[in-house]
C-alpha atoms as a PDB file:
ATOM      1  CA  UNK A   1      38.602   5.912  11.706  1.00  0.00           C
ATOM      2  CA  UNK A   2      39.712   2.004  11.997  1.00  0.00           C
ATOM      3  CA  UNK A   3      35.864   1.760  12.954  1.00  0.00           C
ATOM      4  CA  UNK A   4      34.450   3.097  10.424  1.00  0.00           C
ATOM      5  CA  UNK A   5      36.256   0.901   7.820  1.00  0.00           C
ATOM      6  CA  UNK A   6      35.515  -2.357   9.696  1.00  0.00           C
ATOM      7  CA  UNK A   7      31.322  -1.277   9.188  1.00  0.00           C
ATOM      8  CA  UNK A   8      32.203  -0.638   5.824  1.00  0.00           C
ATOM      9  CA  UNK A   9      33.760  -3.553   5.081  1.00  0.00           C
ATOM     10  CA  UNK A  10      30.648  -5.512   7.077  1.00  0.00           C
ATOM     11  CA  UNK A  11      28.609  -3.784   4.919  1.00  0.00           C
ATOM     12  CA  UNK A  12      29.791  -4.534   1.928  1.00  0.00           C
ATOM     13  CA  UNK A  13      30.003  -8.477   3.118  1.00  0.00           C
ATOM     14  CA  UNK A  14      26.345  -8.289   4.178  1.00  0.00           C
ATOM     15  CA  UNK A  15      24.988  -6.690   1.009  1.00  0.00           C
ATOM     16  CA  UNK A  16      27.363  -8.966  -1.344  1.00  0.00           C
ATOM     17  CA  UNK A  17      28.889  -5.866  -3.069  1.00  0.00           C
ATOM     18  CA  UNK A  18      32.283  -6.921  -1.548  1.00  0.00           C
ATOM     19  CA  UNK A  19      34.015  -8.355  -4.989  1.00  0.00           C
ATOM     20  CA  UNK A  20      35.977 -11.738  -4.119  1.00  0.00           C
ATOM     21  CA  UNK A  21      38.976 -11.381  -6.588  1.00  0.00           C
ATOM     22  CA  UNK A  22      38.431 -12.786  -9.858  1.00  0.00           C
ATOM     23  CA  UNK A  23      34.549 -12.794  -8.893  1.00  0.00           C
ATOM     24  CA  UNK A  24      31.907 -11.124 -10.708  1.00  0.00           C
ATOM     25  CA  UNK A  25      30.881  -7.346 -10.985  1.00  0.00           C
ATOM     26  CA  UNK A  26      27.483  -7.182  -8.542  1.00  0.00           C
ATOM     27  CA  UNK A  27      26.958 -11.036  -9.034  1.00  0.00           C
ATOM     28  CA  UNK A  28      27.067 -11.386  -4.947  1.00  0.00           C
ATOM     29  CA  UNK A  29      24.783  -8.642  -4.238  1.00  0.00           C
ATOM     30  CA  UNK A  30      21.713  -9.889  -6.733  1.00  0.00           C
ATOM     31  CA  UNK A  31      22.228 -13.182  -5.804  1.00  0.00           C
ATOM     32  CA  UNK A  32      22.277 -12.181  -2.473  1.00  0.00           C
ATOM     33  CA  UNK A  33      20.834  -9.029  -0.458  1.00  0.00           C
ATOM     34  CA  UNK A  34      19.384  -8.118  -4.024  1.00  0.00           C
ATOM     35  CA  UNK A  35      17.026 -10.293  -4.675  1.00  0.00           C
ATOM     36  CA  UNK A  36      15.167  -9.549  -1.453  1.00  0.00           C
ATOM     37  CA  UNK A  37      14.465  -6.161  -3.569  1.00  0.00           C
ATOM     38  CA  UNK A  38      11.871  -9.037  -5.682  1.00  0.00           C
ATOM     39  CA  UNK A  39       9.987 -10.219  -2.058  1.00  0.00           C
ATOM     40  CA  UNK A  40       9.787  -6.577  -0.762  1.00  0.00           C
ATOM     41  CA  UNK A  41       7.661  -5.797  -4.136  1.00  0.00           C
ATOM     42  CA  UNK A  42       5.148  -8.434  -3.635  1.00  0.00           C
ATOM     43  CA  UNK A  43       4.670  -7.685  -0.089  1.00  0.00           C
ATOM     44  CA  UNK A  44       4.276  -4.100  -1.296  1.00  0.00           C
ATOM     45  CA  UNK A  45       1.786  -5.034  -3.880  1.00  0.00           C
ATOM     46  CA  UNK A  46      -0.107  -7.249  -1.415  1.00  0.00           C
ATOM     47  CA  UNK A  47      -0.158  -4.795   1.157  1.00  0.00           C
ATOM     48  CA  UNK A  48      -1.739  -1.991  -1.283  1.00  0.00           C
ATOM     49  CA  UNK A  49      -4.184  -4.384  -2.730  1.00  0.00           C
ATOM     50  CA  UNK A  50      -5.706  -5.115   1.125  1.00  0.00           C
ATOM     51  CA  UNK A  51      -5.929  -1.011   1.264  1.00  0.00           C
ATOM     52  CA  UNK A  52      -7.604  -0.873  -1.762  1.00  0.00           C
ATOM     53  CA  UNK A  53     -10.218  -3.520  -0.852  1.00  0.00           C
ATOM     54  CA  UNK A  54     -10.446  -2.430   2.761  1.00  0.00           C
ATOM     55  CA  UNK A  55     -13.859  -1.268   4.465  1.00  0.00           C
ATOM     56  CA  UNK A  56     -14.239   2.188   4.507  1.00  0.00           C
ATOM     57  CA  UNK A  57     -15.133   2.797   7.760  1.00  0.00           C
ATOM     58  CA  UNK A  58     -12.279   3.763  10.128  1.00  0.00           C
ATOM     59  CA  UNK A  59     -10.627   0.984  12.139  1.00  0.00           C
ATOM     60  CA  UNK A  60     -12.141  -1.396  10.019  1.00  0.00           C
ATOM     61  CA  UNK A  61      -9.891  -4.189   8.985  1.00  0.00           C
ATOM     62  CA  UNK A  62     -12.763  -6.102   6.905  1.00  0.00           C
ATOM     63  CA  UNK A  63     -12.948  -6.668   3.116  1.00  0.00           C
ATOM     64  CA  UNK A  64     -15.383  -4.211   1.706  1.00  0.00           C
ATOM     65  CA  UNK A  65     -17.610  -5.529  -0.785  1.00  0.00           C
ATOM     66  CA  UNK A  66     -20.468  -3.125  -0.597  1.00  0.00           C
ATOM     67  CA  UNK A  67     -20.696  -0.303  -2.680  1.00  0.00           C
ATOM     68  CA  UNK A  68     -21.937   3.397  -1.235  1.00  0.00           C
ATOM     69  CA  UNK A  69     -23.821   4.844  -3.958  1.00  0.00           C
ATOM     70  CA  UNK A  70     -22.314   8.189  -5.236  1.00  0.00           C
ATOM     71  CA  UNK A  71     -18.888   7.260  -3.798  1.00  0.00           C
ATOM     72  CA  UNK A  72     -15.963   5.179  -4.482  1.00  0.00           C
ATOM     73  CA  UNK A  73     -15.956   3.639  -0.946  1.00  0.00           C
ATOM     74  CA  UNK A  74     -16.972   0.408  -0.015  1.00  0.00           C
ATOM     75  CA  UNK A  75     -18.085  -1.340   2.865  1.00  0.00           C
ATOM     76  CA  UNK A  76     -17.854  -4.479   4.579  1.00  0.00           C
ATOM     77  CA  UNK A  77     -20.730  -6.855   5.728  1.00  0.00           C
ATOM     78  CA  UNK A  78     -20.975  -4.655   9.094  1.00  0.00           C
ATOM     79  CA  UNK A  79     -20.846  -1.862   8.172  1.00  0.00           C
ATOM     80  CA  UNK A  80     -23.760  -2.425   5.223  1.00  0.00           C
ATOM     81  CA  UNK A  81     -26.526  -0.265   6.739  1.00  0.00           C
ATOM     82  CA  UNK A  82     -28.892   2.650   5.509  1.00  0.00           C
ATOM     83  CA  UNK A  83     -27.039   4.344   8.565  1.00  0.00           C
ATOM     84  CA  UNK A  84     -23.549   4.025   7.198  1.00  0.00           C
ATOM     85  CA  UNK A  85     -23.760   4.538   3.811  1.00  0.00           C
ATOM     86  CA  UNK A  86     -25.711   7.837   4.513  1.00  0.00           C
ATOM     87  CA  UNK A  87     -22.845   8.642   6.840  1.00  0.00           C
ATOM     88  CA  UNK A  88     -20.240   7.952   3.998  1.00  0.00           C
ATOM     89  CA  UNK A  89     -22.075   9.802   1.691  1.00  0.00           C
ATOM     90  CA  UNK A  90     -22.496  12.807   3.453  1.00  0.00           C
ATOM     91  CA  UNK A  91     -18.573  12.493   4.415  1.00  0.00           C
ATOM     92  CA  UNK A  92     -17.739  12.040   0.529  1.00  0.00           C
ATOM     93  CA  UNK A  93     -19.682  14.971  -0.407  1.00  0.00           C
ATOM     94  CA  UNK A  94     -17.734  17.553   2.747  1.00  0.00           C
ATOM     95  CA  UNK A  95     -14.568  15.813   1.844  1.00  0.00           C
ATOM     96  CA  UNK A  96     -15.009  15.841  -1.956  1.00  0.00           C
ATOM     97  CA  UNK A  97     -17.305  17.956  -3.336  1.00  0.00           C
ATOM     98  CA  UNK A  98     -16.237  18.614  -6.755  1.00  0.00           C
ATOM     99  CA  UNK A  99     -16.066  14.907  -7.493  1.00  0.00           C
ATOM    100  CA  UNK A 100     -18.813  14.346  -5.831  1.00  0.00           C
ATOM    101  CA  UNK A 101     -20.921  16.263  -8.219  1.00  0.00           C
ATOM    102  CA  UNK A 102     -19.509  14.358 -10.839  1.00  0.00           C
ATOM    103  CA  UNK A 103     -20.374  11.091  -9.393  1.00  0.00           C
ATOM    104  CA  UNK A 104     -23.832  12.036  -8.706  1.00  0.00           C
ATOM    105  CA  UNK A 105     -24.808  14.288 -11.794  1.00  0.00           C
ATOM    106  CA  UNK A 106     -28.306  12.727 -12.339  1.00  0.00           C
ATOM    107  CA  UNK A 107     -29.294  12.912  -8.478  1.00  0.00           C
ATOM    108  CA  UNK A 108     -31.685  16.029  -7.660  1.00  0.00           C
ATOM    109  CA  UNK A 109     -30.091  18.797  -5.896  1.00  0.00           C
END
């Protein structure tokens, strides 16, 4: 049991939620540990922006800049070919047919 409160104590002493006497209520731990909570957001953000952007093409870490016509996926300078776009398309429309239709509702049948 003895362990047990000495990794509790190191926890609280590591995250800045251990209250020095006559110190603050959670001043430690946002001026601390917390405010890593701020870096891990941007990071996030960043991170979800590059998927966002990224080719469409498996395994592709390019930015894709290309639009595939009747799709929301883009392509990268690569992968910009008759070849692939036809590919994507055709994957769009097993993948996702209902919104497919609605993305291509003037195109002939």
């Amino acid at each position: 049991m003895n362990i047990i409160v000495h990794i509790w104590h190191w926890l609280l002493t590591v995250t800045g939620t251990a209250i020095p006497d006559g110190g603050s209520n959670w001043y430690n731990f946002w001026s601390g540990f917390g405010s890593d909570f701020g870096e891990v957001a941007i990071l996030g953000s960043l991170v979800a922006l590059y998927k966002h952007h990224n080719c469409s093409v498996k395994g592709c870490p390019r930015i894709g800049r290309h639009a595939v016509a009747g799709t929301p996926y883009l392509t990268c300078h690569r992968h910009a070919t008759l070849a692939v776009h036809k590919q994507l398309h055709d994957d769009h429309k097993r993948k996702f047919p209902d919104q497919h239709e609605l993305l291509n509702q003037d195109e002939p049948a």
